[in-house]
N, C-alpha and C. Protein backbone atom coordinates (compact mmCIF):
# COMPACT_ATOMS: atom_id res chain seq x y z
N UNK A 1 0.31 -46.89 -10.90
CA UNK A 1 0.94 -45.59 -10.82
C UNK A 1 0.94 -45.15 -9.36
N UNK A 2 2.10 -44.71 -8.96
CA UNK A 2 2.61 -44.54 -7.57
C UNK A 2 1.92 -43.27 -7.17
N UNK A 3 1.64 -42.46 -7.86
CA UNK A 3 0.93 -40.90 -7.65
C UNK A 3 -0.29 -40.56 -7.84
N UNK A 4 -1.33 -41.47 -8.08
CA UNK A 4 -2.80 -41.45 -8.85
C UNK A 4 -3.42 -41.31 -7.37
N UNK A 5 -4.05 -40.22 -7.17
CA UNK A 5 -4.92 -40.16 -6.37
C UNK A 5 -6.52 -40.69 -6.49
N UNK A 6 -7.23 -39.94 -7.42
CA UNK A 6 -8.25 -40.57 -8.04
C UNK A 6 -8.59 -40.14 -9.19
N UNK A 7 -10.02 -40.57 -9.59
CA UNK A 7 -10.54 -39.96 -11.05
C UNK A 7 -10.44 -38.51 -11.66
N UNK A 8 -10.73 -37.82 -9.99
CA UNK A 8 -10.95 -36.56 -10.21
C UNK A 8 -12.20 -35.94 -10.56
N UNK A 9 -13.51 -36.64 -10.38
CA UNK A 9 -14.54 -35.95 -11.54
C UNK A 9 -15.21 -35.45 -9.70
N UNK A 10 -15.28 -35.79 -8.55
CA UNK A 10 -15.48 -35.29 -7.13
C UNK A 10 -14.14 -34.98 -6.44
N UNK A 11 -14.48 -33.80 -5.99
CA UNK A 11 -13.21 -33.65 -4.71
C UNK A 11 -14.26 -33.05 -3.71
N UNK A 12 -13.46 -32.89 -2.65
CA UNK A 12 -13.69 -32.67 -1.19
C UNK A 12 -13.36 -31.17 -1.23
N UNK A 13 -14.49 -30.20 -0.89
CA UNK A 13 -13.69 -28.96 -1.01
C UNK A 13 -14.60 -28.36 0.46
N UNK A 14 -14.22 -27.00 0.87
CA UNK A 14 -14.88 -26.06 1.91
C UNK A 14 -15.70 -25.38 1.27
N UNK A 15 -16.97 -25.56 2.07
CA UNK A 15 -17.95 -25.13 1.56
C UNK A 15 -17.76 -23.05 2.08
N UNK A 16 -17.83 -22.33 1.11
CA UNK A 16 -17.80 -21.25 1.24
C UNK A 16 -18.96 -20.33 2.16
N UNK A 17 -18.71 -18.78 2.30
CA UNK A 17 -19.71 -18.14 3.09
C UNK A 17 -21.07 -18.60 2.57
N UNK A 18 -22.02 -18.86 3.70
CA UNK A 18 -23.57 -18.95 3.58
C UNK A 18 -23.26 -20.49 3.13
N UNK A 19 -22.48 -21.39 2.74
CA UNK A 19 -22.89 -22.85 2.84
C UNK A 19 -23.54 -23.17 1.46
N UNK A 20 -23.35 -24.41 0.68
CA UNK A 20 -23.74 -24.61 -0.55
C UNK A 20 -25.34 -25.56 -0.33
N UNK A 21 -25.65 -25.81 -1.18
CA UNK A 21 -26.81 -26.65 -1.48
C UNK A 21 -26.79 -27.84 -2.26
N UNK A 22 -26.96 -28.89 -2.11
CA UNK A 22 -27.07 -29.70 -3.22
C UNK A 22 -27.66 -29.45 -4.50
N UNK A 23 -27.18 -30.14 -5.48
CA UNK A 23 -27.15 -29.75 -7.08
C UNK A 23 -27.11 -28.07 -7.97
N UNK A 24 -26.64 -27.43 -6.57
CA UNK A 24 -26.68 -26.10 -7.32
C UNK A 24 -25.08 -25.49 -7.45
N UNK A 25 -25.47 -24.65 -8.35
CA UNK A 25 -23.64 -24.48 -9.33
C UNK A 25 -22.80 -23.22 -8.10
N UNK A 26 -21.30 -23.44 -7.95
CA UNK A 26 -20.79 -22.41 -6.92
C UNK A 26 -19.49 -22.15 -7.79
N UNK A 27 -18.68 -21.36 -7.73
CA UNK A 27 -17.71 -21.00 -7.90
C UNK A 27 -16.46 -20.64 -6.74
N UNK A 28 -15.76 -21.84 -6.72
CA UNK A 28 -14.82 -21.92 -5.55
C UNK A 28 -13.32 -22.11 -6.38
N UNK A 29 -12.57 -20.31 -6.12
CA UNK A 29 -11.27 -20.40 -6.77
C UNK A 29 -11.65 -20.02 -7.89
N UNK A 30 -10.98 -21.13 -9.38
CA UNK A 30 -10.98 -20.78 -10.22
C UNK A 30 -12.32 -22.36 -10.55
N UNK A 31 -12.07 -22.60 -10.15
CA UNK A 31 -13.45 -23.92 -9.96
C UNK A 31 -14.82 -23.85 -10.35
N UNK A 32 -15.45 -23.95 -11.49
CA UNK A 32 -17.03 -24.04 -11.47
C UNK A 32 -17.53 -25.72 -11.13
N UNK A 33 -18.10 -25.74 -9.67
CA UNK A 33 -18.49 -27.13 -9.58
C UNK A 33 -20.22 -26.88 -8.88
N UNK A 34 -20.39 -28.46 -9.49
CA UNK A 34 -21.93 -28.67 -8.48
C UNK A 34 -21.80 -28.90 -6.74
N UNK A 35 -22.55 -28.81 -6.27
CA UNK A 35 -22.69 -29.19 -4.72
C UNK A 35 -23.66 -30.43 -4.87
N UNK A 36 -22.05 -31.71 -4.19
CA UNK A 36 -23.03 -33.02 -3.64
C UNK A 36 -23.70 -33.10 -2.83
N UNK A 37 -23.79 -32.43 -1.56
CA UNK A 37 -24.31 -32.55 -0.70
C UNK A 37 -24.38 -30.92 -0.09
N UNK A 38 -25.92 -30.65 0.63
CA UNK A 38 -25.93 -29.38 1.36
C UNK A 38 -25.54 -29.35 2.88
N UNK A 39 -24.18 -28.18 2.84
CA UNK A 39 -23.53 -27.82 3.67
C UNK A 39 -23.44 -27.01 4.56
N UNK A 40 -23.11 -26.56 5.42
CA UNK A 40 -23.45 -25.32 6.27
C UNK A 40 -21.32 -24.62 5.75
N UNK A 41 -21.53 -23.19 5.91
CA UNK A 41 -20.40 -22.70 5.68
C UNK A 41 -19.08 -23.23 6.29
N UNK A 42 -17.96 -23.95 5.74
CA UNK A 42 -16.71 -24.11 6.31
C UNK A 42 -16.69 -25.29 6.26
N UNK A 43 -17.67 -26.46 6.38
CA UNK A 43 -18.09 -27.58 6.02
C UNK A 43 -17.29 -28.14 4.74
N UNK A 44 -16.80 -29.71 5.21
CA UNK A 44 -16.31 -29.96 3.71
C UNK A 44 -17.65 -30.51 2.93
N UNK A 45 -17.47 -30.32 1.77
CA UNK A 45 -18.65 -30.82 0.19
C UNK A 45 -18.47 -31.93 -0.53
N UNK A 46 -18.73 -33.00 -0.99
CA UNK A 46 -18.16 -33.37 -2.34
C UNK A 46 -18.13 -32.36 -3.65
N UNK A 47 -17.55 -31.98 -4.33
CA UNK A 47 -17.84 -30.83 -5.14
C UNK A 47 -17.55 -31.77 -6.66
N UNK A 48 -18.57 -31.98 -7.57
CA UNK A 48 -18.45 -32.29 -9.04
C UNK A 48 -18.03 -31.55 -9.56
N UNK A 49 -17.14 -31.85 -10.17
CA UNK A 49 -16.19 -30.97 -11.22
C UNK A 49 -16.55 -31.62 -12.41
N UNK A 50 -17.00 -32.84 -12.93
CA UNK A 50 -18.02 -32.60 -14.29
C UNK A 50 -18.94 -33.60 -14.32
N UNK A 51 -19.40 -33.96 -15.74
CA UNK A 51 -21.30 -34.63 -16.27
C UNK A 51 -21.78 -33.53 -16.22
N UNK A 52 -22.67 -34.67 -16.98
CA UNK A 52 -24.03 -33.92 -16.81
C UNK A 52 -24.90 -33.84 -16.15
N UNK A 53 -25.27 -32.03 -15.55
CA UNK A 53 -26.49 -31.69 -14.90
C UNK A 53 -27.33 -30.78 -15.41
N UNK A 54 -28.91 -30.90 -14.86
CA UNK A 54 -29.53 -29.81 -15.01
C UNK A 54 -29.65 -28.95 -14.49
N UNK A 55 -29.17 -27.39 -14.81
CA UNK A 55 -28.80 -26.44 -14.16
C UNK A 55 -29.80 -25.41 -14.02
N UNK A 56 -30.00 -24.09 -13.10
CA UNK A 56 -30.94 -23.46 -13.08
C UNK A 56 -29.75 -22.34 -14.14
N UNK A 57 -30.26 -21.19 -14.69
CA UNK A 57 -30.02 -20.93 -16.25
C UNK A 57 -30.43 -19.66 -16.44
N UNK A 58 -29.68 -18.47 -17.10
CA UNK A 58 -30.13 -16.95 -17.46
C UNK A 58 -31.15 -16.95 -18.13
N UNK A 59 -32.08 -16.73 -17.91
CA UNK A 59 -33.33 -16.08 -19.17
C UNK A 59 -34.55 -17.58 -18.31
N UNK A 60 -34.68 -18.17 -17.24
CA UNK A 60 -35.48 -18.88 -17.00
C UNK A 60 -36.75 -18.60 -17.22
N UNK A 61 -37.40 -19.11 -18.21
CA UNK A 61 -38.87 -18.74 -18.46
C UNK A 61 -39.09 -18.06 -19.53
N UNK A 62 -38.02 -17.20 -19.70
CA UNK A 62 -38.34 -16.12 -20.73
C UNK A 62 -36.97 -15.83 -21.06
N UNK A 63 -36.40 -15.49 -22.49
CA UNK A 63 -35.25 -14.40 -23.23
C UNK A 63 -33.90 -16.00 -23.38
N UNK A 64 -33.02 -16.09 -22.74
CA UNK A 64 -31.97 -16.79 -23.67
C UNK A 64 -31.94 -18.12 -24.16
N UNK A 65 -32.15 -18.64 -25.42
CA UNK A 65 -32.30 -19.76 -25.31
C UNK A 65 -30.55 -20.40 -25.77
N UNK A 66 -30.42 -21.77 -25.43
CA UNK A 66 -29.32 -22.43 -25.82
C UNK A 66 -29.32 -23.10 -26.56
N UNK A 67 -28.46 -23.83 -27.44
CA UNK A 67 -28.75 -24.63 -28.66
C UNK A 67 -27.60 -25.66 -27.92
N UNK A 68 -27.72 -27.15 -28.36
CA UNK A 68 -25.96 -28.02 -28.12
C UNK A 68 -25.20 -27.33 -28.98
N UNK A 69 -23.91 -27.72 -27.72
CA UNK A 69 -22.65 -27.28 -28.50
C UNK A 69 -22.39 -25.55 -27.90
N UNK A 70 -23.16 -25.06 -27.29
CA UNK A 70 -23.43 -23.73 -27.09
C UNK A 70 -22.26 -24.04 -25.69
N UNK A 71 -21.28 -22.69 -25.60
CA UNK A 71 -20.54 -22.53 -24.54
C UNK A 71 -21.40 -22.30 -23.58
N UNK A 72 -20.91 -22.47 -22.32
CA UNK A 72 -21.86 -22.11 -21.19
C UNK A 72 -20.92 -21.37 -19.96
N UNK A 73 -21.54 -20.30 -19.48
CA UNK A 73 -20.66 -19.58 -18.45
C UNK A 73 -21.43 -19.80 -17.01
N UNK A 74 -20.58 -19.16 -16.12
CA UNK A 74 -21.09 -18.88 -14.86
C UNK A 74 -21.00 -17.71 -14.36
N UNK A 75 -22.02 -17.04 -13.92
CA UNK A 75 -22.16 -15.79 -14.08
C UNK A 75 -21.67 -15.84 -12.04
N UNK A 76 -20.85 -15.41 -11.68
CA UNK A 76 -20.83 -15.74 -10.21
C UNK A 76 -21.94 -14.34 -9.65
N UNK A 77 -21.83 -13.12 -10.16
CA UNK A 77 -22.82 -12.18 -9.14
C UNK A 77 -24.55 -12.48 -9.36
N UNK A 78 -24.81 -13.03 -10.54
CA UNK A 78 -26.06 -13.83 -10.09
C UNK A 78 -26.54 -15.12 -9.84
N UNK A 79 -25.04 -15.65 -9.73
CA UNK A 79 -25.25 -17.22 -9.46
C UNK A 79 -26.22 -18.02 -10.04
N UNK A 80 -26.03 -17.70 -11.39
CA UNK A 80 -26.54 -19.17 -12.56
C UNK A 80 -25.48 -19.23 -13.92
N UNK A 81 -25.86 -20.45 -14.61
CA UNK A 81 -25.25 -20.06 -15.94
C UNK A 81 -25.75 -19.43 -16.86
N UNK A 82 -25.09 -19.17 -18.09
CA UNK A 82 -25.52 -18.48 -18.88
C UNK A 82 -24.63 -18.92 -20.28
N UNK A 83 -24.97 -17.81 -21.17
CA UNK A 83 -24.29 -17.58 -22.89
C UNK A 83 -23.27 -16.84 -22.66
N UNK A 84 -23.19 -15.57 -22.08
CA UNK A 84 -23.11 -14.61 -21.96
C UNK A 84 -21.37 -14.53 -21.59
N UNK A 85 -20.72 -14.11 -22.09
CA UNK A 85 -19.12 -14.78 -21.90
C UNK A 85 -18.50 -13.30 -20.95
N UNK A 86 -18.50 -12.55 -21.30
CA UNK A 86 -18.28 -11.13 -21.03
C UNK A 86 -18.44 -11.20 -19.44
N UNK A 87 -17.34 -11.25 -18.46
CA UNK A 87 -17.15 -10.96 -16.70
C UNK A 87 -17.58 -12.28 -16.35
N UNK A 88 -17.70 -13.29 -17.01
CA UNK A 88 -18.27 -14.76 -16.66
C UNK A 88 -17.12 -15.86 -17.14
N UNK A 89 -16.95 -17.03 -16.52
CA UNK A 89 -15.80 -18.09 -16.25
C UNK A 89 -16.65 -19.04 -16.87
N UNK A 90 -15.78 -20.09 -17.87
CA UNK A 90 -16.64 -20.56 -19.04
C UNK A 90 -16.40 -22.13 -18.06
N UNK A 91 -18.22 -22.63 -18.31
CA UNK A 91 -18.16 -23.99 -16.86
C UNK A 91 -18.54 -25.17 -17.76
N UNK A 92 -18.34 -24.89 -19.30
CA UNK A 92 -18.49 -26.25 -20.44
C UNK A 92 -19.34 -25.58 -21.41
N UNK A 93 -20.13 -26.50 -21.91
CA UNK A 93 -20.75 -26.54 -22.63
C UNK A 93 -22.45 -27.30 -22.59
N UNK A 94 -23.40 -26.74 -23.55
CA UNK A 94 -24.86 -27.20 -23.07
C UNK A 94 -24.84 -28.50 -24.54
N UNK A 95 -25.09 -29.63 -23.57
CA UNK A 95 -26.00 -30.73 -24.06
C UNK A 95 -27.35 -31.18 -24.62
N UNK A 96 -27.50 -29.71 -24.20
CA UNK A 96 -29.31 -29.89 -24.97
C UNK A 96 -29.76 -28.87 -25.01
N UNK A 97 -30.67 -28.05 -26.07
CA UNK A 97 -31.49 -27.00 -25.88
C UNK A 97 -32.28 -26.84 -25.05
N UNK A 98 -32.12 -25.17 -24.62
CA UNK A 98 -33.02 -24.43 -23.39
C UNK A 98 -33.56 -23.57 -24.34
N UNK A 99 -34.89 -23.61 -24.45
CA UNK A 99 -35.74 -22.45 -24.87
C UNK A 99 -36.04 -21.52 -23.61
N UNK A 100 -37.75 -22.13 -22.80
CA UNK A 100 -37.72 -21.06 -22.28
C UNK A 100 -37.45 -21.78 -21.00
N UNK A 101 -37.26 -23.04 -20.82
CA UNK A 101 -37.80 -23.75 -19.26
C UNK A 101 -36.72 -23.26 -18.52
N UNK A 102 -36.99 -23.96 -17.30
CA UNK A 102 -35.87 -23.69 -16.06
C UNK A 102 -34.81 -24.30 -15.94
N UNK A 103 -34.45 -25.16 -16.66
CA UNK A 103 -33.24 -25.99 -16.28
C UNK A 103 -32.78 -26.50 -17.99
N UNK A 104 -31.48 -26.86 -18.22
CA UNK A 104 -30.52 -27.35 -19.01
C UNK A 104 -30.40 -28.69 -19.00
């Protein structure tokens, strides 16, 4: 195919104000992706656009738990995911239950 760029599951994007971090979740555009690599602001990223990761998560330690199959959002003004659908951009779905720990 004359037009196939690639897979698509990484692209190359600009890393936004304050610069991303590796494995942590950003919202660039309409985009919920991971950070491959930590960047300084303006910097290009590899940015994952999907798989599976373990994410840092609303209620860490204590209050939301997730079940599989559970939608999952991104809450961009506190920068984690969540349940919680309401002012939040939906970034998949959870693969495994979160009771109380820190990560998905």
């Amino acid at each position: 195919m004359k037009n196939f760029v690639s897979a698509g599951r990484t692209v190359d994007l600009t890393a936004p104000t304050g610069g991303v971090v590796s494995g942590l979740g950003y919202k660039i555009g309409g985009l919920i992706v991971i950070a491959g690599n930590t960047v300084a602001e303006g910097s290009p990223f590899p940015a994952c656009l999907e798989g599976l990761f373990d994410v840092l998560a609303e209620g860490s330690g204590s209050g939301q738990a997730w079940a599989e199959g559970d939608a999952v959002y991104w809450d961009n003004t506190n920068h984690q995911f969540t349940k919680t659908a309401a002012s939040n951009t939906l970034a998949g779905f959870a693969c495994g239950a979160k009771l109380t720990a820190d990560v998905l």
